[in-house]
Protein backbone atom coordinates (compact mmCIF):
# COMPACT_ATOMS: atom_id res chain seq x y z
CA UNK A 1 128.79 153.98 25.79
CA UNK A 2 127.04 157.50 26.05
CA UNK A 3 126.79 158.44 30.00
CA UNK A 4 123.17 159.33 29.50
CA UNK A 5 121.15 160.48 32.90
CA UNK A 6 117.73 161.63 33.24
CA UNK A 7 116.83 164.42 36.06
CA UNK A 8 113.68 165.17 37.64
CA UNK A 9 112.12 167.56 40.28
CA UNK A 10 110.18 170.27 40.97
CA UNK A 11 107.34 172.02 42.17
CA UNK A 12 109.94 174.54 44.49
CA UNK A 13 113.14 175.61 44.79
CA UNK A 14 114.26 172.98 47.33
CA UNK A 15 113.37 170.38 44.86
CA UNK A 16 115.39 171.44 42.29
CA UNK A 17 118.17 172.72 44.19
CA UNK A 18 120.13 170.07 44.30
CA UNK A 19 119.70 168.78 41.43
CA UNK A 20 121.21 172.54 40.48
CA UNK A 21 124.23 171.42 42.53
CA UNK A 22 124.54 168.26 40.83
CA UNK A 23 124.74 169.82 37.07
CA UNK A 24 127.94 170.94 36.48
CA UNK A 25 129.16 168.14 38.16
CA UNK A 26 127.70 165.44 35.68
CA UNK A 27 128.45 167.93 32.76
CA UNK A 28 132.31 168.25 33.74
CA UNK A 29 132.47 164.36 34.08
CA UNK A 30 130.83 163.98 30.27
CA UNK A 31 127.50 162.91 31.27
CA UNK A 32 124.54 164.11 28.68
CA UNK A 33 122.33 165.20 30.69
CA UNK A 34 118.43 165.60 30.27
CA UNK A 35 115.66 167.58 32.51
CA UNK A 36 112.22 165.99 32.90
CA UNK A 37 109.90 168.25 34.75
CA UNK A 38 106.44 170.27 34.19
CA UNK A 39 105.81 172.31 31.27
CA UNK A 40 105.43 175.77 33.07
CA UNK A 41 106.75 175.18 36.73
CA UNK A 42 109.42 176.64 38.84
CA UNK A 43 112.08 173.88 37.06
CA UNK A 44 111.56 174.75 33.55
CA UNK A 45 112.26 178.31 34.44
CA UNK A 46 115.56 177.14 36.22
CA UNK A 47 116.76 174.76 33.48
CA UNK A 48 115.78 177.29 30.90
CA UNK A 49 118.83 179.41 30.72
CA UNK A 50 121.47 175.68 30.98
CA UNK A 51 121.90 175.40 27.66
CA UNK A 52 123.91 172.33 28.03
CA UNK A 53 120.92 170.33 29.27
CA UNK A 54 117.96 169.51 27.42
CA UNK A 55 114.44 170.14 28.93
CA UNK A 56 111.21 167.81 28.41
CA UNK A 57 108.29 168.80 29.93
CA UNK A 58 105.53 166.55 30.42
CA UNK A 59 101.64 167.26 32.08
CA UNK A 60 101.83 166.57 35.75
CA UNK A 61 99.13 166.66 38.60
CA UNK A 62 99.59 167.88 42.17
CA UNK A 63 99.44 165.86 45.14
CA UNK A 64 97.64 167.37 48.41
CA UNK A 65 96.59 166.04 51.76
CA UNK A 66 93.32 168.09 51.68
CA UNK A 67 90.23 168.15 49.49
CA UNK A 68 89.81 169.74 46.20
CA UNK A 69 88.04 169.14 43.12
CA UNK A 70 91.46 169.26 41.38
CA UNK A 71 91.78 166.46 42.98
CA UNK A 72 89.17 164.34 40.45
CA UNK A 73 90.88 165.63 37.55
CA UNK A 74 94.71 165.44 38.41
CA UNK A 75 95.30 161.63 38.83
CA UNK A 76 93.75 161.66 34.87
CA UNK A 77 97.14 164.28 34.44
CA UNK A 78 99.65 161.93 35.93
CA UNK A 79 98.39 159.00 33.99
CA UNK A 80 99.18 161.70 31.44
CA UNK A 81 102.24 162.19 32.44
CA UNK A 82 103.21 158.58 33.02
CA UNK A 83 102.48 157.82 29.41
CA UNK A 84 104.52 161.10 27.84
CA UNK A 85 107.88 159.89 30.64
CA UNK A 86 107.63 156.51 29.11
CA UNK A 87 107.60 157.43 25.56
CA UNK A 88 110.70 160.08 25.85
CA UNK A 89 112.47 157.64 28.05
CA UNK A 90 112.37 154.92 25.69
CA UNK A 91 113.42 157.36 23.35
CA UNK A 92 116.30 158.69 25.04
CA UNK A 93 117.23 155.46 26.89
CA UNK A 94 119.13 157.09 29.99
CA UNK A 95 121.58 154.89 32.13
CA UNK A 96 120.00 155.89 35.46
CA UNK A 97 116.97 158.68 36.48
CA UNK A 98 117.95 160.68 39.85
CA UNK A 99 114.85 162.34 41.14
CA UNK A 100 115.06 164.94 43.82
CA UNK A 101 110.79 164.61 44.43
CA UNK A 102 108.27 166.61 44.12
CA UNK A 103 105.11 165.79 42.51
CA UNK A 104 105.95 165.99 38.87
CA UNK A 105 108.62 163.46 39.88
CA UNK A 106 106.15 160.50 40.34
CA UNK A 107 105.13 160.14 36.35
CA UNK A 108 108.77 159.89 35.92
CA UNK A 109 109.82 157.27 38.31
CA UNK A 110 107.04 155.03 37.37
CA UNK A 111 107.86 155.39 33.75
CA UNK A 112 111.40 155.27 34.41
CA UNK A 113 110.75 151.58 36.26
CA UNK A 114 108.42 150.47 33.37
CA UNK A 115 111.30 151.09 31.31
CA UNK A 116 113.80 148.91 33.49
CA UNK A 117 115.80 152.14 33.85
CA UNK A 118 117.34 152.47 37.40
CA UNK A 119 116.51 155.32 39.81
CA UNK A 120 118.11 156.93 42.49
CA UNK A 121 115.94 159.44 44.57
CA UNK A 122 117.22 161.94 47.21
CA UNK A 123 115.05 162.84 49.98
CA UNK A 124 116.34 166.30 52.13
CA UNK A 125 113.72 166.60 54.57
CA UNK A 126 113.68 164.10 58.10
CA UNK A 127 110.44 163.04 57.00
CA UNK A 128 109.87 162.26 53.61
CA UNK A 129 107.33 163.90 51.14
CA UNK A 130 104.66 162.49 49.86
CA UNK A 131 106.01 161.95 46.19
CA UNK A 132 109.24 160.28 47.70
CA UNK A 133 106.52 157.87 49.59
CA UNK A 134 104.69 156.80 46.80
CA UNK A 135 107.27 156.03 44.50
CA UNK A 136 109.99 154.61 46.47
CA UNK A 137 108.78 150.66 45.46
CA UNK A 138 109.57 151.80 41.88
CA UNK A 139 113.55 153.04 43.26
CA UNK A 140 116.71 151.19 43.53
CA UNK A 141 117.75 153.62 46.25
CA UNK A 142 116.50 156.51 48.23
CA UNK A 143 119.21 158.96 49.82
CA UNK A 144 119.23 160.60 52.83
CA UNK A 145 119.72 163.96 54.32
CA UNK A 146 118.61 163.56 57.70
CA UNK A 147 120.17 160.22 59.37
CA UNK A 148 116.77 159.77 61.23
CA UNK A 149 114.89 159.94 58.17
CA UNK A 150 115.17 155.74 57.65
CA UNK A 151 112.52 155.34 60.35
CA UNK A 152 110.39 156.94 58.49
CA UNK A 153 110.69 154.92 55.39
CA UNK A 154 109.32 151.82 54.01
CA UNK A 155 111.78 149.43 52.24
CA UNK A 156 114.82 150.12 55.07
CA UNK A 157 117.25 147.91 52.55
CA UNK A 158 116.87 150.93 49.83
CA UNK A 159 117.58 153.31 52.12
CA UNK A 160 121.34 155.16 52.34
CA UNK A 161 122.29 157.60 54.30
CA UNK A 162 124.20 159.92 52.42
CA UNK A 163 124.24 163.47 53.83
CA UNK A 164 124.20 167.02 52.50
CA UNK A 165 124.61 167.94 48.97
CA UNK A 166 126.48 171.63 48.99
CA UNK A 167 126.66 173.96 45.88
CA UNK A 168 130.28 174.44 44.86
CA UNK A 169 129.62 178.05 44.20
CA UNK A 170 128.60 178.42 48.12
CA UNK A 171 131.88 177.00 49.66
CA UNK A 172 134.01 179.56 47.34
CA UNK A 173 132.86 182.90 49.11
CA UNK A 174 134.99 185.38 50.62
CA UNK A 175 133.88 187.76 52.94
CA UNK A 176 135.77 190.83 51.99
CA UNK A 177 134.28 190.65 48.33
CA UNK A 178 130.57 190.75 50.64
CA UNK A 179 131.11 193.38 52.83
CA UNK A 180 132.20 195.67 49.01
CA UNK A 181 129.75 194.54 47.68
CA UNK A 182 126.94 195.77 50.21
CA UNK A 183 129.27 198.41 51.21
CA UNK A 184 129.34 197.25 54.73
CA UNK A 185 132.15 197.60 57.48
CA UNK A 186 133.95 195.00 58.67
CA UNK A 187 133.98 196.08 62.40
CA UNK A 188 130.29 195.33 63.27
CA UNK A 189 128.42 191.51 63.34
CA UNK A 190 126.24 190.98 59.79
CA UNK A 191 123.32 189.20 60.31
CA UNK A 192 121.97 188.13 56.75
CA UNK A 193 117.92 187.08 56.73
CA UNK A 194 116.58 184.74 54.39
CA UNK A 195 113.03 184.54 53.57
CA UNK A 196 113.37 181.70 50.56
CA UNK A 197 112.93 182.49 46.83
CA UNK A 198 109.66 184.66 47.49
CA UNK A 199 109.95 185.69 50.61
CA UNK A 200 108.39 185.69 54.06
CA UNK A 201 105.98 188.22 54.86
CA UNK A 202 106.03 187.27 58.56
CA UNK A 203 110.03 187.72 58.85
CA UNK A 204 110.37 190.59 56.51
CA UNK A 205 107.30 191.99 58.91
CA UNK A 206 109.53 191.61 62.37
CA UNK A 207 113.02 192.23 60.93
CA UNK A 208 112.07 195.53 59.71
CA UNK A 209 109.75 196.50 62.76
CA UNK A 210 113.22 195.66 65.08
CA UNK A 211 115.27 197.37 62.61
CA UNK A 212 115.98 200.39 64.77
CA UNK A 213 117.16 198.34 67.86
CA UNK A 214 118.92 195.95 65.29
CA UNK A 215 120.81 198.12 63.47
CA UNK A 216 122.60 199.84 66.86
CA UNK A 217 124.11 196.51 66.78
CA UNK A 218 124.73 194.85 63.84
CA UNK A 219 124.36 195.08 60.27
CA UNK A 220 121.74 193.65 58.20
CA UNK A 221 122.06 192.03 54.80
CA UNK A 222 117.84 191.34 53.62
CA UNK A 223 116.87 189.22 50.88
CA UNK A 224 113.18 190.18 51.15
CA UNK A 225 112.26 188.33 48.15
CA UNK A 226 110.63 189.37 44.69
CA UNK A 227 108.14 192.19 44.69
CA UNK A 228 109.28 192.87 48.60
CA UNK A 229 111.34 195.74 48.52
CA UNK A 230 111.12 198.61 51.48
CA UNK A 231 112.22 201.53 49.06
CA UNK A 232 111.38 204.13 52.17
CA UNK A 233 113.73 202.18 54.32
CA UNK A 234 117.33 203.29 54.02
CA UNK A 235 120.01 202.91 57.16
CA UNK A 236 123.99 203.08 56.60
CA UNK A 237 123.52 199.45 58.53
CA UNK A 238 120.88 197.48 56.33
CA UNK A 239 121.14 196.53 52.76
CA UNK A 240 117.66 194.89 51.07
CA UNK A 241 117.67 192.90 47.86
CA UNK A 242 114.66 190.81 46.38
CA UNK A 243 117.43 187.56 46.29
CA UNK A 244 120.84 187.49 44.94
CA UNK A 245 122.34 184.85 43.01
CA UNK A 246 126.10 185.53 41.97
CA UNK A 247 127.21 187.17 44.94
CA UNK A 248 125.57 185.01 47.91
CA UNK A 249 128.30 183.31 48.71
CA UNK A 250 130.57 186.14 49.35
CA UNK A 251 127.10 187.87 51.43
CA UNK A 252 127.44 183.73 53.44
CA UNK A 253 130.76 184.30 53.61
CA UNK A 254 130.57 187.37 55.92
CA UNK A 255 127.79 186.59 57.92
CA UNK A 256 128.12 186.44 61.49
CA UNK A 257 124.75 184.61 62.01
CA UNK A 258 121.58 183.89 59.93
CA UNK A 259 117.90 184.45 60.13
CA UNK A 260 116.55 182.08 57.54
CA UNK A 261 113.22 179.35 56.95
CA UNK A 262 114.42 175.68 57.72
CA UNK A 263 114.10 173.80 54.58
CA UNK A 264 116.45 171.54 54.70
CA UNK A 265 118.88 172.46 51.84
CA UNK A 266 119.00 175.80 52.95
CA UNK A 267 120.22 175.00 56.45
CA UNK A 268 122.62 172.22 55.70
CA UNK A 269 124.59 174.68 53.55
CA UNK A 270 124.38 176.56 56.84
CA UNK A 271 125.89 174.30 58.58
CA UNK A 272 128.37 173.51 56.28
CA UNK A 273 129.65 176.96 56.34
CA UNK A 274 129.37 177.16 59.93
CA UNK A 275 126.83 179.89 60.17
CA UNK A 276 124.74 180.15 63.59
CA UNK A 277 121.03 180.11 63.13
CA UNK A 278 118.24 181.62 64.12
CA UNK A 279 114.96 179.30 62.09
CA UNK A 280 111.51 180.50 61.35
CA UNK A 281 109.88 177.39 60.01
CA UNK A 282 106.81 177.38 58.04
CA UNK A 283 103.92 176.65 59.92
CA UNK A 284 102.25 173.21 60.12
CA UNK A 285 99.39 175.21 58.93
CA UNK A 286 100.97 175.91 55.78
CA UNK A 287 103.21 173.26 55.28
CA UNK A 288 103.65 169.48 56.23
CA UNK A 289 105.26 169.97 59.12
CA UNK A 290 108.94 169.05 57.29
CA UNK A 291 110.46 172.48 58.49
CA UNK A 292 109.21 172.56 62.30
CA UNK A 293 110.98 168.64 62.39
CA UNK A 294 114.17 169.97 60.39
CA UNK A 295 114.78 173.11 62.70
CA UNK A 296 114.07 170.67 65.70
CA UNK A 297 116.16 168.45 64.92
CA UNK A 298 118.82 171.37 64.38
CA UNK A 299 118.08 173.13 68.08
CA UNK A 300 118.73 169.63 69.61
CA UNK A 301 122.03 169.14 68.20
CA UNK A 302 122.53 172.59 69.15
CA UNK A 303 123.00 174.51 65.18
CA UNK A 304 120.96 177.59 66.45
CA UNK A 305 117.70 179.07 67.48
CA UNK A 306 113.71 178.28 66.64
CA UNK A 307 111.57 180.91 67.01
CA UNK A 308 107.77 179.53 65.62
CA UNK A 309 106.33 182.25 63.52
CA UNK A 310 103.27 181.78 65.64
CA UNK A 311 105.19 183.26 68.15
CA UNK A 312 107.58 186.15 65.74
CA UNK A 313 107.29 189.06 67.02
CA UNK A 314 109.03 192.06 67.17
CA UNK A 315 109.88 192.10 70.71
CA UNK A 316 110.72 187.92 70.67
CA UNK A 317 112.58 188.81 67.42
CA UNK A 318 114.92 190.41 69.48
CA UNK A 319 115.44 188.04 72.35
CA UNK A 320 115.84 185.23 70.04
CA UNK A 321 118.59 187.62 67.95
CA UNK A 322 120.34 188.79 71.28
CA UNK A 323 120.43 184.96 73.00
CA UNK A 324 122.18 183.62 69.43
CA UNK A 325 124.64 186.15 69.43
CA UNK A 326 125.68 185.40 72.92
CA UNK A 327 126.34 181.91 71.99
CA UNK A 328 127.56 182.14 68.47
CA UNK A 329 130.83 181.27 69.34
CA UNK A 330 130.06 178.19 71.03
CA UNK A 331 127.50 177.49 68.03
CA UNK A 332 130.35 177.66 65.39
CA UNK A 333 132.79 175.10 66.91
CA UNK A 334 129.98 173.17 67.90
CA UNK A 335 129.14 173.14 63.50
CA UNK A 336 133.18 172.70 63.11
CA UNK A 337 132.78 169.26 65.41
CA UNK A 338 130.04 168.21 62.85
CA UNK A 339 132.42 168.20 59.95
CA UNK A 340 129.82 168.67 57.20
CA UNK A 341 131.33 168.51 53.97
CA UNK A 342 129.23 168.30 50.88
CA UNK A 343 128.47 164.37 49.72
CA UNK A 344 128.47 165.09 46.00
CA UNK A 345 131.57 163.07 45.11
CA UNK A 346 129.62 159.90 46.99
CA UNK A 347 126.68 160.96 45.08
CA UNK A 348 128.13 161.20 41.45
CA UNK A 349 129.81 157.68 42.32
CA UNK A 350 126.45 156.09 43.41
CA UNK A 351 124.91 157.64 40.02
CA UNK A 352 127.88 155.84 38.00
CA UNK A 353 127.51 152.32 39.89
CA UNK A 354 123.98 152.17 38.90
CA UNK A 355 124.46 153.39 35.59
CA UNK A 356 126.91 150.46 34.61
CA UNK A 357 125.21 147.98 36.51
């Protein structure tokens, strides 16, 4: 019997991510595995260059919470959608469909149901999104990230919670390779800042207004993201890069604290690598809210710092910066006592279950 699985995701990084992680897991065990996502977004571009796994792209619509008149026309896409899933499911007859949300996930649950194929969907955020909500009576399970996020969620029986899923890559860094690479010392605290895939105006704003007190202090590592370079800023203490790929974890591995957003892959790996935090969440404003719950929920079990980006600042930059650093210590063994290690084994047995149920 062919182990056959079926991924889907997409519409951002954090909901392909783990689905990233996942790959050369299921590829190492002997699993075939096939991508289902949108024909031009963010996951076709990260599947593109895994030449072991074969991409279908299908028409999807976007769900929102707020009026447009794309709104008429995109339910007519997902129908769309539904119908192209069920056809290249029943063509490729997968074992089981894991779907890490997003909105080009819901043709492909549905489809995946009408085609008696289980599904397994992972949810990262404390509250879940809006494409985890709608499909989850099509799902034989829904994993968590967050342990509260069951309260949130319909259909308690389907709900398990599993915990973070950590790339392999991440937990192999080594500091020394970090500090040649950005040609850093080792005798003075790194603070890396990270913006997401594109960026964060609003951090890359403050971080670089505060450089000059910063850098009599620490060293800063930048991932600015794409098109957000400073070329007229250049310190023996700060290092900028659009994002970096290969050599993150070694840049992790060296960090003394982070400045990052608080989507909720991003800071788990965090946390697994005990790295104190200082999180900028996205706004309600431009967001759902997720982040603002996520770093919350990470200040109360005491992970780090939230500054709102409502109130960033140059000044509060600072204070926030100066207040982590005195407690970093504390912060670390406080992450040690959490013992986060990365769920993926429990994950890849959960997939196999289903699959030869």
């Amino acid at each position: 019997m062919t182990k056959r699985i079926l991924l889907t995701g997409g519409g951002s990084t954090g909901h392909v991510a783990v689905n990233l992680a996942l790959i050369p897991v299921l590829l190492r065990e002997g699993w075939e595995v096939h991508y289902m996502g949108s024909h031009d977004g963010i996951e076709s571009k990260l599947m593109k260059d895994l030449k072991q796994v074969q991409y279908v792209g299908i028409s999807t619509g976007k769900l929102r919470r707020y009026w447009s008149w794309t709104n008429v026309t995109d339910p007519f896409r997902v129908l769309k959608g539904v119908a192209e899933a069920y056809r290249n499911i029943r063509r490729l007859k997968p074992r089981v469909v894991f779907s890490k949300g997003g909105f080009v996930s819901v043709p492909v649950v549905i489809a995946a149901w009408m085609n008696r194929v289980p599904v397994i969907v992972h949810e990262s955020d404390l509250t879940p999104g809006l494409a985890n909500r709608i499909v989850l009576p099509y799902v034989n399970r829904i994993c968590t990230t967050f342990e509260e996020t069951k309260q949130h969620l319909r259909h308690p029986d389907k709900v398990m919670h599993l915990g973070a899923i950590v790339r392999e890559e991440l937990l192999q860094g080594r500091a020394e390779r970090g500090y040649q690479y950005c040609h850093l010392r080792n005798d003075k605290p790194v603070i890396v800042v990270m913006g997401g895939s594109l960026g964060a105006k609003a951090i890359n704003k403050a971080v670089r207004e505060a450089m000059p007190e910063l850098t009599r202090h620490y060293q800063i590592v930048h991932l600015c993201g794409a098109g957000q370079l400073e070329p007229n800023i250049q310190h023996p203490s700060y290092r900028q890069y659009e994002y970096l790929t290969d050599p993150l974890p070694d840049v992790l591995a060296m960090a003394d604290m982070v400045i990052s957003r608080a989507g909720s892959n991003s800071i788990f790996e965090l946390l697994t690598l005990h790295k104190p935090m200082l999180l900028i969440p996205l706004s309600k404003a431009a967001s759902r809210g997720d982040q603002l719950l996520n770093a919350e929920s990470f200040a109360k079990h005491g992970y780090g710092e939230v500054l709102l980006e409502e109130n960033l600042t140059r000044e509060s930059l600072l204070q926030a910066v100066e207040r982590l650093y005195m407690n970093h210590h504390e912060i670390r063994g406080i992450m040690k006592e959490a013992k986060m290690d990365s769920r993926m084994n429990e994950l890849v047995k959960l997939l196999k279950s289903v699959a030869l149920t």
